[in-house]
Structures are given as structure tokens and as C-alpha cells.
C-alpha atoms as a PDB file:
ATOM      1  CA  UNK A   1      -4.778 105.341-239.843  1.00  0.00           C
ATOM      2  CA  UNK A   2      -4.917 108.100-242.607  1.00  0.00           C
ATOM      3  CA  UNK A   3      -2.303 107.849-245.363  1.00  0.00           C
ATOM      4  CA  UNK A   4      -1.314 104.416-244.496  1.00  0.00           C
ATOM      5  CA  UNK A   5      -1.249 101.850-247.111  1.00  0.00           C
ATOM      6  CA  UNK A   6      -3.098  98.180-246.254  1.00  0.00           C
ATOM      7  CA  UNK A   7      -2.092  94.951-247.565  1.00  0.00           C
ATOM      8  CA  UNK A   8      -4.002  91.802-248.156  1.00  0.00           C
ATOM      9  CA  UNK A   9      -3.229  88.439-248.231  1.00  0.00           C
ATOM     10  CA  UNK A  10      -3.284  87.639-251.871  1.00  0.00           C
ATOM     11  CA  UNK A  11      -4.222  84.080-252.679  1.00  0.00           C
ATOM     12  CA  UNK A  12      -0.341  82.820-254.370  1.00  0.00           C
ATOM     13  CA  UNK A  13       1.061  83.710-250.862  1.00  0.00           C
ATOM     14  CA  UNK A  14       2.088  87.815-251.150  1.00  0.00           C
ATOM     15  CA  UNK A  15       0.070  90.759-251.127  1.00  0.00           C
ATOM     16  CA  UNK A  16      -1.403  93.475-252.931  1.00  0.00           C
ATOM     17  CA  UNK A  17      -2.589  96.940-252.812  1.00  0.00           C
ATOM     18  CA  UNK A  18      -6.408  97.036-252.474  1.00  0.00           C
ATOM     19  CA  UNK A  19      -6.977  99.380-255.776  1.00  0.00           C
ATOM     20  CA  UNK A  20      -4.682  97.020-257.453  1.00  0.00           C
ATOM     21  CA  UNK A  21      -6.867  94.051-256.589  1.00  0.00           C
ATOM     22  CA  UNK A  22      -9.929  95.799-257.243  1.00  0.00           C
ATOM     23  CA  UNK A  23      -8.989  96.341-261.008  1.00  0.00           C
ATOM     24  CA  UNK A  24      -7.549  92.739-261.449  1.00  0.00           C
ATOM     25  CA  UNK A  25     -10.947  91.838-260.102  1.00  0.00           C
ATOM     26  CA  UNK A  26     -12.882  94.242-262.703  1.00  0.00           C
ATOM     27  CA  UNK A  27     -10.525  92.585-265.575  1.00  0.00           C
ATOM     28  CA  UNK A  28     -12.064  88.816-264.134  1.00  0.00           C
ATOM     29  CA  UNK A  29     -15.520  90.377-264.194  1.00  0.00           C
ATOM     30  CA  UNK A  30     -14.874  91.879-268.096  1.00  0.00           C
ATOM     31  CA  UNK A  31     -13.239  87.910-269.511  1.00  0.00           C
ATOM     32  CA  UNK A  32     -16.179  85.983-267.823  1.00  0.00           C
ATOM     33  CA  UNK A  33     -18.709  88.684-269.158  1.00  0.00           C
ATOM     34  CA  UNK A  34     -16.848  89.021-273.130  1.00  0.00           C
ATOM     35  CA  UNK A  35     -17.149  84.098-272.408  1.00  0.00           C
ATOM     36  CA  UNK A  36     -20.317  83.958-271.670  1.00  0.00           C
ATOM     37  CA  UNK A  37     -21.573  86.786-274.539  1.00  0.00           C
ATOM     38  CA  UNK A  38     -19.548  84.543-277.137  1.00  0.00           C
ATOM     39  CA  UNK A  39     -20.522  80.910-275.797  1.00  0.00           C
ATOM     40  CA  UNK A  40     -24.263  82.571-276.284  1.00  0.00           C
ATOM     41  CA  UNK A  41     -23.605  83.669-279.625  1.00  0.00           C
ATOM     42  CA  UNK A  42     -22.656  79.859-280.339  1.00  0.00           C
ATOM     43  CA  UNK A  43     -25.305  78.163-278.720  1.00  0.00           C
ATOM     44  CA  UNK A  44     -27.290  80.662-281.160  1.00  0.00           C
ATOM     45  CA  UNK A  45     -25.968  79.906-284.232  1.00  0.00           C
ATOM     46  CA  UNK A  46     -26.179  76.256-283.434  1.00  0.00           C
ATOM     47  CA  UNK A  47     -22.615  75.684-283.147  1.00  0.00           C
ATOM     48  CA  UNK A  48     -23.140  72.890-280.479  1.00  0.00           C
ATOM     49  CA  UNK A  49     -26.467  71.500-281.487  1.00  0.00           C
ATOM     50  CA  UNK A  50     -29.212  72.085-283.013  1.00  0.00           C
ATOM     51  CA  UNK A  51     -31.621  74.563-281.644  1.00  0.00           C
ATOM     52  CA  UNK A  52     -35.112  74.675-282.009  1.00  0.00           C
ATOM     53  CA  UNK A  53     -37.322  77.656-281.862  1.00  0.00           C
ATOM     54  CA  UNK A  54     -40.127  78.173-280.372  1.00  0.00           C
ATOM     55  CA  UNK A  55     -42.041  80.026-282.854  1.00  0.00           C
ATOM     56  CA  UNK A  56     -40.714  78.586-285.660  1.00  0.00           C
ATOM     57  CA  UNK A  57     -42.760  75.519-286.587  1.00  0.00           C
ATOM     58  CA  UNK A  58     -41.069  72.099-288.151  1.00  0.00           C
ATOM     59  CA  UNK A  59     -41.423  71.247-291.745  1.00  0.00           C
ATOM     60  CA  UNK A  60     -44.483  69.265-292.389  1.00  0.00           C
ATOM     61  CA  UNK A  61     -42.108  66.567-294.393  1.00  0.00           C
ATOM     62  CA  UNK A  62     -39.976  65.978-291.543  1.00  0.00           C
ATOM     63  CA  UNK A  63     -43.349  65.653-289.073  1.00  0.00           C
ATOM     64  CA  UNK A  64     -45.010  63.357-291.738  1.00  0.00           C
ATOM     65  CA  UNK A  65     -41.859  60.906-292.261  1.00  0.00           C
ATOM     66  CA  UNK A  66     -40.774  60.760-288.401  1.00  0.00           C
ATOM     67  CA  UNK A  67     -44.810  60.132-287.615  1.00  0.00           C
ATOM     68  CA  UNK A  68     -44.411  56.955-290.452  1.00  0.00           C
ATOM     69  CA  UNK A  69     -41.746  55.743-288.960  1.00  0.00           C
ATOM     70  CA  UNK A  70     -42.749  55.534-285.703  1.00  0.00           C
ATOM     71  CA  UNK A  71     -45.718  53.837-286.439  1.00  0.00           C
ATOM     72  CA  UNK A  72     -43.723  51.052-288.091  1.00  0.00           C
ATOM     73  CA  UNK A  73     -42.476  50.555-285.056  1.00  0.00           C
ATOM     74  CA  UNK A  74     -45.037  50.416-282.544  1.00  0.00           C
ATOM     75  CA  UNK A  75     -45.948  46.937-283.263  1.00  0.00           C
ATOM     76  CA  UNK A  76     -44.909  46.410-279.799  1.00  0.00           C
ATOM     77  CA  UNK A  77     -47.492  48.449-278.267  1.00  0.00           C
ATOM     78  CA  UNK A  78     -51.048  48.509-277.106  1.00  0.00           C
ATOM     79  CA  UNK A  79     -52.865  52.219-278.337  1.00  0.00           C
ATOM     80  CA  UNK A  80     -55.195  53.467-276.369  1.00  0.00           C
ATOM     81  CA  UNK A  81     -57.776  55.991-278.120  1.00  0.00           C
ATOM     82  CA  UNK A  82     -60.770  58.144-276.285  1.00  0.00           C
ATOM     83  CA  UNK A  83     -62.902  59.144-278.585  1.00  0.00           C
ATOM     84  CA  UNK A  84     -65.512  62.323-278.147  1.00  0.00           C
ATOM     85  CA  UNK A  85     -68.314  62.452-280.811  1.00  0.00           C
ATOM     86  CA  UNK A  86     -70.613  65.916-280.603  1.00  0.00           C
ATOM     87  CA  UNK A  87     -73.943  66.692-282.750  1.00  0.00           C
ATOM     88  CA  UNK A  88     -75.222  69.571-284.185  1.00  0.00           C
ATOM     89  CA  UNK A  89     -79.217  69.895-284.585  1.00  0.00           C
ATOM     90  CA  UNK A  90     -80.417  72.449-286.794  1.00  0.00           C
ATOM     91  CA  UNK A  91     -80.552  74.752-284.347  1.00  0.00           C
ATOM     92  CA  UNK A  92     -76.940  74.505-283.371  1.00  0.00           C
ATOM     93  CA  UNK A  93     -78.113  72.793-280.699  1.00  0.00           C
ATOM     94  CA  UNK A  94     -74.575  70.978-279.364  1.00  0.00           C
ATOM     95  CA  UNK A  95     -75.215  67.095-277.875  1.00  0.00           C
ATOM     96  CA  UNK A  96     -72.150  65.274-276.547  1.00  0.00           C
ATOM     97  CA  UNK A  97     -72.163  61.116-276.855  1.00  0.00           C
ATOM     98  CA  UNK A  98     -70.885  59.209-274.653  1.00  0.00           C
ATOM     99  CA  UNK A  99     -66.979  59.036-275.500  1.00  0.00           C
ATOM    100  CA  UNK A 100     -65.870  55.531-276.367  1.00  0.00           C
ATOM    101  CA  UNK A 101     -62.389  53.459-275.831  1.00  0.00           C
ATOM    102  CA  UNK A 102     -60.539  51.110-277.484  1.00  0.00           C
ATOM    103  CA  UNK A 103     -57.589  49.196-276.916  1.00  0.00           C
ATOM    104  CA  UNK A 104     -55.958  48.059-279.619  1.00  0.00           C
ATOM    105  CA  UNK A 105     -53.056  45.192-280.351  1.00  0.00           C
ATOM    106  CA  UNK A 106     -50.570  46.673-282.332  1.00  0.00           C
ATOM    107  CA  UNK A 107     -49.012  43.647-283.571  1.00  0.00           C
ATOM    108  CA  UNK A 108     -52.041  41.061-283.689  1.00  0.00           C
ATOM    109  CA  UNK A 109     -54.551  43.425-285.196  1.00  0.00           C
ATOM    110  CA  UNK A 110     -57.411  42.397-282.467  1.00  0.00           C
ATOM    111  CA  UNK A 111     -58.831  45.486-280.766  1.00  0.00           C
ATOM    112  CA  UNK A 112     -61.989  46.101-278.523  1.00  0.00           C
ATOM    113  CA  UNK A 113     -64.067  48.928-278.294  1.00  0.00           C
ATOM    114  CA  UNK A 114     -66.674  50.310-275.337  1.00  0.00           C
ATOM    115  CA  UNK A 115     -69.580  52.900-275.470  1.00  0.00           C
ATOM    116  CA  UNK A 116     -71.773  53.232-272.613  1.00  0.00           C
ATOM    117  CA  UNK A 117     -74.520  54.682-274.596  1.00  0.00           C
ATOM    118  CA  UNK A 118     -76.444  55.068-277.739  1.00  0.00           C
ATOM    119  CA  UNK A 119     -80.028  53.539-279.545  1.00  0.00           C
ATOM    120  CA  UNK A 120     -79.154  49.733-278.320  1.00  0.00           C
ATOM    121  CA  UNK A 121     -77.513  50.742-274.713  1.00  0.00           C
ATOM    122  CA  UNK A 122     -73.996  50.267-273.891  1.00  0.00           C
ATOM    123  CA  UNK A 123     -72.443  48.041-276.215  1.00  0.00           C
ATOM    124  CA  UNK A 124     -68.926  46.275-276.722  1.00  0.00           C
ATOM    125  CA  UNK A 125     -67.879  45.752-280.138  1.00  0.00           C
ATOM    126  CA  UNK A 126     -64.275  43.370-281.115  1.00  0.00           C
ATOM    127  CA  UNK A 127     -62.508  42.611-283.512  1.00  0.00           C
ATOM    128  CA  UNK A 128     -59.717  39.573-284.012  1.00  0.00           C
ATOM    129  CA  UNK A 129     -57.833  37.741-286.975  1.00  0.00           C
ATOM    130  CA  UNK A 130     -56.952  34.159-287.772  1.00  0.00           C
ATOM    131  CA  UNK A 131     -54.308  33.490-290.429  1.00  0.00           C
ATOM    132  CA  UNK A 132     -55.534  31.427-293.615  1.00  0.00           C
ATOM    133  CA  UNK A 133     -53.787  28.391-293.883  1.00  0.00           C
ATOM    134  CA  UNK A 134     -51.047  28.581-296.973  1.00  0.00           C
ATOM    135  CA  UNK A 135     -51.524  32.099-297.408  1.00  0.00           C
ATOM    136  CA  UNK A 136     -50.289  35.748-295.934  1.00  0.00           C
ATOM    137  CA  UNK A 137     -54.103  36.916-295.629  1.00  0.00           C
ATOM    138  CA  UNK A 138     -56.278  37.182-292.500  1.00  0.00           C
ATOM    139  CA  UNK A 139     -59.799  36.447-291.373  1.00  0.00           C
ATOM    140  CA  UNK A 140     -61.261  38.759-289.618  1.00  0.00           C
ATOM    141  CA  UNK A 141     -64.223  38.284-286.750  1.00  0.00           C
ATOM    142  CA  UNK A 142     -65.918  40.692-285.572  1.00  0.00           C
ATOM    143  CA  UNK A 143     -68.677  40.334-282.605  1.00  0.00           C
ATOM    144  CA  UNK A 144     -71.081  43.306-281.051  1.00  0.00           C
ATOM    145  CA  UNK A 145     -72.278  42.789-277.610  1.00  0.00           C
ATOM    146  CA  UNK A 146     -75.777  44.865-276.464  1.00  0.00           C
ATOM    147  CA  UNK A 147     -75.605  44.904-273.015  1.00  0.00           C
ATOM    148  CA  UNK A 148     -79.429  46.487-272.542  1.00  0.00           C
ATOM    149  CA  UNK A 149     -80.996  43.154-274.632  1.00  0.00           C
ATOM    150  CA  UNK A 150     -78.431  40.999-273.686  1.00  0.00           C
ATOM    151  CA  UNK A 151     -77.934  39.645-277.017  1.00  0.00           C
ATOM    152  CA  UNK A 152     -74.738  39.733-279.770  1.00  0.00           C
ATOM    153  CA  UNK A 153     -73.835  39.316-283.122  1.00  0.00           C
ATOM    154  CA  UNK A 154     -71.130  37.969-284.336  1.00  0.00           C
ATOM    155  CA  UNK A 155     -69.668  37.971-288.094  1.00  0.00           C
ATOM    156  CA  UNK A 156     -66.793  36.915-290.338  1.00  0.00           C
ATOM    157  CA  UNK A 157     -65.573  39.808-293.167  1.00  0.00           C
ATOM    158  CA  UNK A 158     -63.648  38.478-296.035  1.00  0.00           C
ATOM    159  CA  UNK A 159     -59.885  37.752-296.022  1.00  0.00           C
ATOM    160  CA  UNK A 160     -57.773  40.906-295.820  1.00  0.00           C
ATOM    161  CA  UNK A 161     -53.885  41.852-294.748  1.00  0.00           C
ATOM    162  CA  UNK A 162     -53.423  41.897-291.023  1.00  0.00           C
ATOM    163  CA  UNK A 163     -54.148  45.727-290.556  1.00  0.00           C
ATOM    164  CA  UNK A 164     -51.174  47.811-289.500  1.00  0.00           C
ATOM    165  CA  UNK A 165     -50.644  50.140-286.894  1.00  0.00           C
ATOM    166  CA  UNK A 166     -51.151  53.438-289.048  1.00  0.00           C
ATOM    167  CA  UNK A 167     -54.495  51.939-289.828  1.00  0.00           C
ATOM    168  CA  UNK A 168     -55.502  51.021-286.428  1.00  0.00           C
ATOM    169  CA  UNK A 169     -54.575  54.065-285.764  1.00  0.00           C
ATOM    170  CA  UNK A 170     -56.235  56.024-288.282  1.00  0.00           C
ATOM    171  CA  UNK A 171     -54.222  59.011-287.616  1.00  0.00           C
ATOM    172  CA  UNK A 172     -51.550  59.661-290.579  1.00  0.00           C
ATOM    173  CA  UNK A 173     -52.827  63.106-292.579  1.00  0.00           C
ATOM    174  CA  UNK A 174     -50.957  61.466-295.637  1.00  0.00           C
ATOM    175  CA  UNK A 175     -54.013  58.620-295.988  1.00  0.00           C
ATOM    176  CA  UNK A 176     -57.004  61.799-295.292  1.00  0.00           C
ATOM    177  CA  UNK A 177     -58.431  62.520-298.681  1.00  0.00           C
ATOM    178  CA  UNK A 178     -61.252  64.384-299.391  1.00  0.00           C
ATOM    179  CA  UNK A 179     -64.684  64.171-301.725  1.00  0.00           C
ATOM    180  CA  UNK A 180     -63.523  62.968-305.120  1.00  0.00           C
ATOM    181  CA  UNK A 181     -60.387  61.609-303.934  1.00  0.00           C
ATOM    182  CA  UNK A 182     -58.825  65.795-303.381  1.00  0.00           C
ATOM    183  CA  UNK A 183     -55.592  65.738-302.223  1.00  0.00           C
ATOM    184  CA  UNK A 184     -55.202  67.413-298.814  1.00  0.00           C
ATOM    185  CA  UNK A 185     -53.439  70.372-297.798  1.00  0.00           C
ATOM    186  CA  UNK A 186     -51.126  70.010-294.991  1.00  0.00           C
ATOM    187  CA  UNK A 187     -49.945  73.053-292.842  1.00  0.00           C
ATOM    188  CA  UNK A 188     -47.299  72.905-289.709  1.00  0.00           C
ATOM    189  CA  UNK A 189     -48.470  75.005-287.374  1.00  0.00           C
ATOM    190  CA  UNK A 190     -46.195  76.713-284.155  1.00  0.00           C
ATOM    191  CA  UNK A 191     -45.116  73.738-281.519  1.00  0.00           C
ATOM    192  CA  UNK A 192     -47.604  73.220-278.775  1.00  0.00           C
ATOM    193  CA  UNK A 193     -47.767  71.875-275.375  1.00  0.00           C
ATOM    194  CA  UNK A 194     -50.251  68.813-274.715  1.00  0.00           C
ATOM    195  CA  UNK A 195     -49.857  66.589-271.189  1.00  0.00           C
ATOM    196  CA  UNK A 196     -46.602  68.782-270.399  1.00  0.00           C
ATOM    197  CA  UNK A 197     -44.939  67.703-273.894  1.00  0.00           C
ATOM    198  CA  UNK A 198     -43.529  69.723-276.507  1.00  0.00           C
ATOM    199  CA  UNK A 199     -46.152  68.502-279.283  1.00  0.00           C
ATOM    200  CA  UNK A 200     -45.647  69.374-283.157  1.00  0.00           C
ATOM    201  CA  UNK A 201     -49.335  70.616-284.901  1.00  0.00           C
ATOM    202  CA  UNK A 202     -50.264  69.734-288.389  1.00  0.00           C
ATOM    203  CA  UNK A 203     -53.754  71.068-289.769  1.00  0.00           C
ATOM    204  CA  UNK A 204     -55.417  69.310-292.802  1.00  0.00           C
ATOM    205  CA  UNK A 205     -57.704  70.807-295.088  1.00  0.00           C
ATOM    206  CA  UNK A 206     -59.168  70.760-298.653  1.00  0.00           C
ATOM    207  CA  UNK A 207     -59.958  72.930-301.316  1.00  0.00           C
ATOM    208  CA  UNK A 208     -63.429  74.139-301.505  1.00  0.00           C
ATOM    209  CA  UNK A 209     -64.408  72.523-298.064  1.00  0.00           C
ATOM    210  CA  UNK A 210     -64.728  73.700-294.785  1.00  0.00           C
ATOM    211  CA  UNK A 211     -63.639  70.312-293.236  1.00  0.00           C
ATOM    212  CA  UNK A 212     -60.425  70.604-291.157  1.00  0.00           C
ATOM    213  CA  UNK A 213     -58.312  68.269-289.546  1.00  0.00           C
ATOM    214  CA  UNK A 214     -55.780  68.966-286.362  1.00  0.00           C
ATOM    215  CA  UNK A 215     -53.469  66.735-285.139  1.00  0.00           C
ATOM    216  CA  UNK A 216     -50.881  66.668-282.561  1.00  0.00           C
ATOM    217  CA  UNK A 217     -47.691  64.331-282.849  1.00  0.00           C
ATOM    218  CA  UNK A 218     -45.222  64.519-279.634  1.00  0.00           C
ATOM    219  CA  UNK A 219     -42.114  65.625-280.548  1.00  0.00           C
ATOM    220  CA  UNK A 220     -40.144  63.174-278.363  1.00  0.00           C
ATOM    221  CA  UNK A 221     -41.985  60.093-279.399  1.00  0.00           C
ATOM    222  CA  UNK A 222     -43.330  60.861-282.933  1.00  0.00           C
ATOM    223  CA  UNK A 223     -46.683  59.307-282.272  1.00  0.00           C
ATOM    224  CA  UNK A 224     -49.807  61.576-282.401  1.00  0.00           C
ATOM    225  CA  UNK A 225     -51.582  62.215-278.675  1.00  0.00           C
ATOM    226  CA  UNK A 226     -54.420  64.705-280.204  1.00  0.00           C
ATOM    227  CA  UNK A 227     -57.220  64.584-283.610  1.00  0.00           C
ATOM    228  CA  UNK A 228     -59.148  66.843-284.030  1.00  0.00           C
ATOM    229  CA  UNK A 229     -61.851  66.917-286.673  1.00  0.00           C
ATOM    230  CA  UNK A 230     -63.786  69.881-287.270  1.00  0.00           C
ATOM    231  CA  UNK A 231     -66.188  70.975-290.119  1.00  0.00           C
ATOM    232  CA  UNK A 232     -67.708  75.000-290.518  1.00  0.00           C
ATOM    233  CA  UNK A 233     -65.856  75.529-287.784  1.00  0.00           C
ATOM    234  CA  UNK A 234     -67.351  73.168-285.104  1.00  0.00           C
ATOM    235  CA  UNK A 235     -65.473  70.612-283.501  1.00  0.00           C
ATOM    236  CA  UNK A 236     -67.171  67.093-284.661  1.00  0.00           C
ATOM    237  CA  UNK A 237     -64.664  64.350-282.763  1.00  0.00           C
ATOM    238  CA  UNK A 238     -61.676  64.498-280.863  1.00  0.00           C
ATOM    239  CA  UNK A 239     -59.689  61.535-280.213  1.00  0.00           C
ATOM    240  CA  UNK A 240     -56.888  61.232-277.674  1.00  0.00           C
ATOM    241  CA  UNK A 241     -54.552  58.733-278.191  1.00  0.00           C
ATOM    242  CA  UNK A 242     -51.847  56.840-275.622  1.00  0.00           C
ATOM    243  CA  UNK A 243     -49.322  54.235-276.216  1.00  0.00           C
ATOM    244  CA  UNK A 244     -49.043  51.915-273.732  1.00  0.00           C
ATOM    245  CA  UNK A 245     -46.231  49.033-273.163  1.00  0.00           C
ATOM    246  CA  UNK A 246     -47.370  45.761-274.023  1.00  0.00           C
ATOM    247  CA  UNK A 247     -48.270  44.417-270.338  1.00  0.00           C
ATOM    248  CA  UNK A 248     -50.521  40.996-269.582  1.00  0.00           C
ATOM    249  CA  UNK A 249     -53.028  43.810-267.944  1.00  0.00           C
ATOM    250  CA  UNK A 250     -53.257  45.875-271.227  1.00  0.00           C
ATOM    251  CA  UNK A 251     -53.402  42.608-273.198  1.00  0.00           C
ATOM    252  CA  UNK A 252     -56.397  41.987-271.493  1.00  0.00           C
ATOM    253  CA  UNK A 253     -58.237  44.851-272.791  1.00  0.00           C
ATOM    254  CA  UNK A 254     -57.632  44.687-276.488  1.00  0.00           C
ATOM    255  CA  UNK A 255     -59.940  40.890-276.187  1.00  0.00           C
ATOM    256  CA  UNK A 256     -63.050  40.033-274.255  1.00  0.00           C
ATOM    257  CA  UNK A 257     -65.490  37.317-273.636  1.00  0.00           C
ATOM    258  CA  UNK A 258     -69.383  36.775-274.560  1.00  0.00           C
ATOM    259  CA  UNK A 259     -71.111  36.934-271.244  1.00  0.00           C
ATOM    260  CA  UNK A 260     -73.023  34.198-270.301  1.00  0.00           C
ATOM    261  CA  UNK A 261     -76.891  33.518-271.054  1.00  0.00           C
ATOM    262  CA  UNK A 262     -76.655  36.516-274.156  1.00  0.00           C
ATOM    263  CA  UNK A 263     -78.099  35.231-277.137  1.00  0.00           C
ATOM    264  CA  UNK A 264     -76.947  35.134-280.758  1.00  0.00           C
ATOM    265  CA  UNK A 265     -79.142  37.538-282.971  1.00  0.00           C
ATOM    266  CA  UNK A 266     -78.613  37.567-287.189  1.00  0.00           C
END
């Protein structure tokens, strides 16, 4: 009906004219719009956290000291590592090894590594330690199986400290040094993704060389899931690591037995 005004039902119980609601309505709108634009400026400047970006690539101190300290404190884990070895003929010709894995004990120092190829055939190789009576050093026994001659050697090294998870691990740029003992150059490159994780990237090199390191450390963990070791610009190894809870079943991996009717060989 022309010229006739229509009411609504306003929400407290009366009504309002429909032009009036409308600009209430716009005035809502214009708050929640002005809220969000400031709660965004916040979050921006960091107001309620910290916020990372992603181009902006953490400080290779920070990387370097959270990486040390969680390696002191995976003594309670068994690492994992895949390594990749490729060769380079003089014609650039590219042959991939076999890749070989280890477990390792993080907290007993025994490890045991497998490589399904190579000269002598597949091969196990192990390594444990037995404490010295009186004293904080270690034996160390170490024992190669050849699986093709059926034969092993085994042999004791000299008393040493019970190695430690960064050098199990052998995977902290801070120990790398170059020929005569160069100190290395350490770069923190952009965050990258590895396995779906946010990973932080440090690249090693040294003056007058054209051998560089890569590594990746998760961010969320602070242990290192990707090496990388290159030299004139071909990749040479890459080792993947994982750190695995210490279960009976993973136990079992870092030790094995001699199997039966090999023969000791000097």
C-alpha cells in the first residue's frame, strides 16, 4: 500500500522504521569492519605473540643453540639415518650406491649399520661399548659381517668417552671444519617445508672451496631431518634422519647377532 509506513518487530520487543534499521545495521557493519582492521594491525605488530614470517629466515645463532640443545636431550631416543652416497666418474658419469641405515642408541652409544651392496656384498657393520672398571671411559667393539663370504671381523678400538648424540649424529654445522682446520661459514636460509613440517635451512661453506653443506632442522622439534653434502655443485650424500621413541622393537635394531656357521677372519 503506497505511502504507508511498515514496522518490524525489533529484537528488545518494539519496532522500527525499515530505513532506520537499515542504517543501525550499516553502523554494525562499519564497528565490526574498523575491530577486525585493528585486531589485524595487532596480530601484525606482534602484540599477542610472536609472529614469524615466512620469508624472513631465523638467525643462524638461535638455529645453532636450539639444534644443541635438543640433542642433549635426545638421549632418550633411537635415530634413524638413510644415507644416499652418489659417484662421479670422470666423465660425470653419476652412479648411485646402495643407501645404507643405521639405528642408533642414543643413550648407550651402540648402533648398527646395513648396506646391501658394495666390493664384499651386503654387509652389517656394529658397534657397542663396555664401561672400564674404575673409570668414566668406554671400550668400544666393533664387528663387520660379509654376508656374500659368510665371514666377520670383529675388533676392539682403544678406550674413549661414551659418544654423544651430536656425534652419533654427525649433524651439528658448529663441529664441520674445513682443510686446515677453516672455520665454516654458516648462512640461514628462507624456512622450508620437508615431510609437511615447517623446517629451518642452514648452508655451510668455506672459503676458497666449493664444498657445501645443507641441512634442515624442524622447527617444532629442533632436530635436523635433512644433510645434504655437495661439492662443485653435485650432490655427494644425503642423509635423512628420524627420531624414533625408544620402543623394545627399535631397541632391537640398534644390536644384532653373528649368524651361525660365519667364520672369524683377521
Amino acid at each position: 500500500m503506497s505511502g504507508t509506513l511498515v514496522l518490524r518487530p525489533w529484537r528488545r520487543g518494539f519496532s522500527v522504521d525499515p530505513l532506520i534499521e537499515e542504517a543501525w545495521e550499516h553502523q554494525r557493519r562499519r564497528r565490526r569492519h574498523l575491530l577486525l582492521a585493528v585486531l589485524g594491525a595487532a596480530v601484525a605488530a606482534g602484540v599477542f605473540g610472536v609472529v614469524y614470517s615466512a620469508s624472513a629466515p631465523p638467525k643462524v645463532q638461535l638455529v645453532e643453540t636450539n639444534l644443541a640443545a635438543a640433542l642433549g636431550r635426545s638421549n632418550d631416543l633411537i635415530l634413524y639415518t638413510r644415507v644416499q652416497t652418489t659417484r662421479y666418474s670422470g666423465n660425470n658419469v653419476e652412479t648411485r650406491l646402495p643407501a645404507t641405515r643405521s639405528w642408533k642408541d642414543l643413550e648407550t652409544g651402540e648402533w648398527r649399520s646395513v648396506s646391501p651392496g658394495g666390493p664384499a656384498g651386503s654387509l652389517t657393520y656394529g658397534n657397542s661399548f663396555t664401561k672400564n672398571p674404575n673409570s668414566t671411559l668406554y671400550t668400544q667393539h666393533e664387528i663387520t659381517v660379509w654376508y656374500r663370504s659368510h665371514s666377520f671381523v670383529s675388533q676392539t678400538v682403544k678406550s674413549q668417552p661414551l659418544p654423544t648424540p651430536k656425534l652419533l649424529c654427525g649433524c651439528d654445522p658448529t663441529n664441520a671444519r674445513g682443510r686446515n682446520g677453516q672455520t665454516p661459514h654458516v648462512v640461514s636460509l628462507p624456512t622450508q617445508r620437508l615431510n609437511g613440517q615447517p623446517a629451518s635451512h642452514l648452508q655451510v661453506s668455506w672459503s676458497g672451496t666449493k664444498r657445501i653443506i645443507d641441512i634442515w632442522i624442524n622447527r617444532t622439534t629442533d632436530l635436523p631431518v635433512r644433510l645434504v653434502e655437495s661439492s662443485n655443485g653435485r650432490v655427494g650424500r644425503v642423509t635423512d634422519y628420524k627420531w624414533l621413541p625408544r620402543t623394545k622393537a627399535n631397541l632391537a635394531r640398534t644390536t644384532f647377532t653373528i649368524p651361525v656357521g660365519f667364520k672369524q677372519v683377521s
